[in-house]
Protein backbone atom coordinates (compact mmCIF):
# COMPACT_ATOMS: atom_id res chain seq x y z
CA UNK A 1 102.66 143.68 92.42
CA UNK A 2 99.48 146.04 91.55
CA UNK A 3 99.39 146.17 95.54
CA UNK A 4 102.49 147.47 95.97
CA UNK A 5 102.11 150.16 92.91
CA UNK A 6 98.98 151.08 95.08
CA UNK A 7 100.61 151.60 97.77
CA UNK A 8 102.96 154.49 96.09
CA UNK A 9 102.22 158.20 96.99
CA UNK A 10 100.28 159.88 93.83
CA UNK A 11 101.70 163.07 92.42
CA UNK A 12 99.88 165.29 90.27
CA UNK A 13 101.35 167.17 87.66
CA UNK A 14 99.52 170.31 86.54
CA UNK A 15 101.19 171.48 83.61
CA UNK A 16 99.63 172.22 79.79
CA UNK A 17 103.40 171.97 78.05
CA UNK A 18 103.26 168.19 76.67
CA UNK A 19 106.99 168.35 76.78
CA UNK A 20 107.68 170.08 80.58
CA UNK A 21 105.08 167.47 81.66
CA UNK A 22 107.16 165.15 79.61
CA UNK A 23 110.10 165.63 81.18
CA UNK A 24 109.07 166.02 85.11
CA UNK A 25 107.15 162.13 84.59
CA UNK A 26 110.37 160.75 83.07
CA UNK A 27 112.32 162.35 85.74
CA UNK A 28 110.06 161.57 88.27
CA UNK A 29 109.71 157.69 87.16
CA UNK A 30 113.22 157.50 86.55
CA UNK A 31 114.40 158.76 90.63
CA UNK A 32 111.16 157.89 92.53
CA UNK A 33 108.50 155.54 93.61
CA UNK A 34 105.70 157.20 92.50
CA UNK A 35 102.59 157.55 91.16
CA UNK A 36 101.50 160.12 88.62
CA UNK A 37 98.49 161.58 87.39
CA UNK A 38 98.44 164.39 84.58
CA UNK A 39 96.19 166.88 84.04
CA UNK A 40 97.17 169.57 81.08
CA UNK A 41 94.35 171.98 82.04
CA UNK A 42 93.14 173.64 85.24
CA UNK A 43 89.31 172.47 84.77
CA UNK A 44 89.89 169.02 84.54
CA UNK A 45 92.44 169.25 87.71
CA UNK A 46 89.46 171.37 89.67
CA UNK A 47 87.20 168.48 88.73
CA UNK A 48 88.72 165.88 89.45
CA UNK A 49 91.87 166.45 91.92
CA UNK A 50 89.91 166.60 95.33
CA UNK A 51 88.73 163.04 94.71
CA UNK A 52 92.48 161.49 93.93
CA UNK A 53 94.25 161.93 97.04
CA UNK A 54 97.47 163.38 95.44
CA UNK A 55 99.84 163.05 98.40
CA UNK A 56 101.84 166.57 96.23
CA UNK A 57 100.52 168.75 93.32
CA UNK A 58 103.04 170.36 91.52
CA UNK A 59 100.86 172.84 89.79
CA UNK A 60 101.92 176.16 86.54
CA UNK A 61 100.10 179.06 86.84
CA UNK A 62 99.82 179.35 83.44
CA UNK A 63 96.61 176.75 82.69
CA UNK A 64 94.00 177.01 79.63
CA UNK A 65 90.55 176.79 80.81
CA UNK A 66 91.13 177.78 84.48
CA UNK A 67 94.59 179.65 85.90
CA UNK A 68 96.95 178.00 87.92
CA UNK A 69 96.28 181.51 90.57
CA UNK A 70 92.39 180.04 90.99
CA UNK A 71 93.16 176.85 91.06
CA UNK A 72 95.55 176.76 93.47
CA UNK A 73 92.65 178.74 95.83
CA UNK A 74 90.41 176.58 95.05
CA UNK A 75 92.53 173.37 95.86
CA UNK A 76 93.35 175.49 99.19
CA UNK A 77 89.72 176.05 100.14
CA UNK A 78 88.98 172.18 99.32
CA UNK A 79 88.87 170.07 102.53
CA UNK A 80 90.51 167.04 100.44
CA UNK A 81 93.36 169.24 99.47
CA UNK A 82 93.79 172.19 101.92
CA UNK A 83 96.77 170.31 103.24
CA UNK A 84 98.29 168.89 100.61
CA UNK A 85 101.67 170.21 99.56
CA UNK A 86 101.32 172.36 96.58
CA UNK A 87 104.49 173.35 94.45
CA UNK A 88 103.84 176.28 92.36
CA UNK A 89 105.56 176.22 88.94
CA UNK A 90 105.83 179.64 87.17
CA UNK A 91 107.83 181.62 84.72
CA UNK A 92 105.70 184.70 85.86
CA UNK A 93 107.37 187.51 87.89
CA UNK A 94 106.44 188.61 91.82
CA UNK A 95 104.59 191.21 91.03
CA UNK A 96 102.30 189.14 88.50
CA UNK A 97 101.87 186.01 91.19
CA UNK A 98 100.97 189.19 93.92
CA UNK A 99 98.31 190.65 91.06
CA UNK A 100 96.40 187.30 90.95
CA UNK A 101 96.67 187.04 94.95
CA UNK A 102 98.96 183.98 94.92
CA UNK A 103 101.46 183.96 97.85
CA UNK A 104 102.60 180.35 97.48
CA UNK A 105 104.98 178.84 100.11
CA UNK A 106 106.49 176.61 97.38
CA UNK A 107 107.59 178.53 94.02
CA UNK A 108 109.90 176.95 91.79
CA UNK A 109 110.65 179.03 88.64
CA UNK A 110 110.86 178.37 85.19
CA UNK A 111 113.49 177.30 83.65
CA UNK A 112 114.48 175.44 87.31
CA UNK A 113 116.58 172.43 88.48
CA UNK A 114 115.93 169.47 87.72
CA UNK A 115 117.87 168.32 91.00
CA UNK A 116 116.22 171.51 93.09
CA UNK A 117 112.65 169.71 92.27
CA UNK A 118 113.85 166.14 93.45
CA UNK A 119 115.12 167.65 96.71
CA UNK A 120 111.99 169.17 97.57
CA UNK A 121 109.80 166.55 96.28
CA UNK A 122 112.08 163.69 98.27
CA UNK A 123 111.37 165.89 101.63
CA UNK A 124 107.97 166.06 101.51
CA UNK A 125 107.22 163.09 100.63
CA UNK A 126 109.92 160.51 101.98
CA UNK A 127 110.22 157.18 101.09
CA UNK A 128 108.91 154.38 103.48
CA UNK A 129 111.14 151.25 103.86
């Protein structure tokens, strides 16, 4: 059993609300084989998300101790995590994201779907039979 839990794709949730963070692990427990791995500030994901090979980071700009903006350049400019599929949670507007130099190909904003984050989650990471 512990081998098959293994053998689940990790998500990361980057996300300093308790209850948003809440509420995407119940979600994503509830409609997914997954694991997940929380981090509710951006130092502690710098430090230590390179090493977990997170198969999707679903990251919120808004981070105490280090933004979700550096972060997310940082992560890029990682060789452990350049590649891996980043969706960028904000309540910010353009114009804010441009300022701190974030052009993010995934952007999901606050307050989003519940169902629109399951979609894109399922197609990046699909489900092996």
């Amino acid at each position: 059993m512990a081998e098959a839990w293994e053998k689940r794709k990790l998500i990361a949730i980057v996300e300093d609300d308790a209850h948003l963070a809440a509420m995407l692990s119940d979600m994503l427990n509830l409609f997914g084989q997954w694991r997940l791995q929380i981090f509710s500030d951006g130092q502690t994901a710098k430090d230590q998300l390179p090493e977990l090979g997170a198969a999707l980071i679903l990251l919120d700009v808004g981070l105490p101790n280090l933004d979700g903006g550096s972060l997310y350049k940082i992560l890029r400019g990682h060789s452990n995590t350049k590649n891996t599929p980043i969706i960028v949670i904000t309540g910010i507007h353009d114009w804010e994201l441009h300022r701190m130099g974030l052009q993010a190909g995934l952007l999901l904003r606050k307050p989003f779907n519940l169902q629109e984050l399951l979609t894109i989650i399922r197609a990046l990471l699909p489900e092996e039979e």
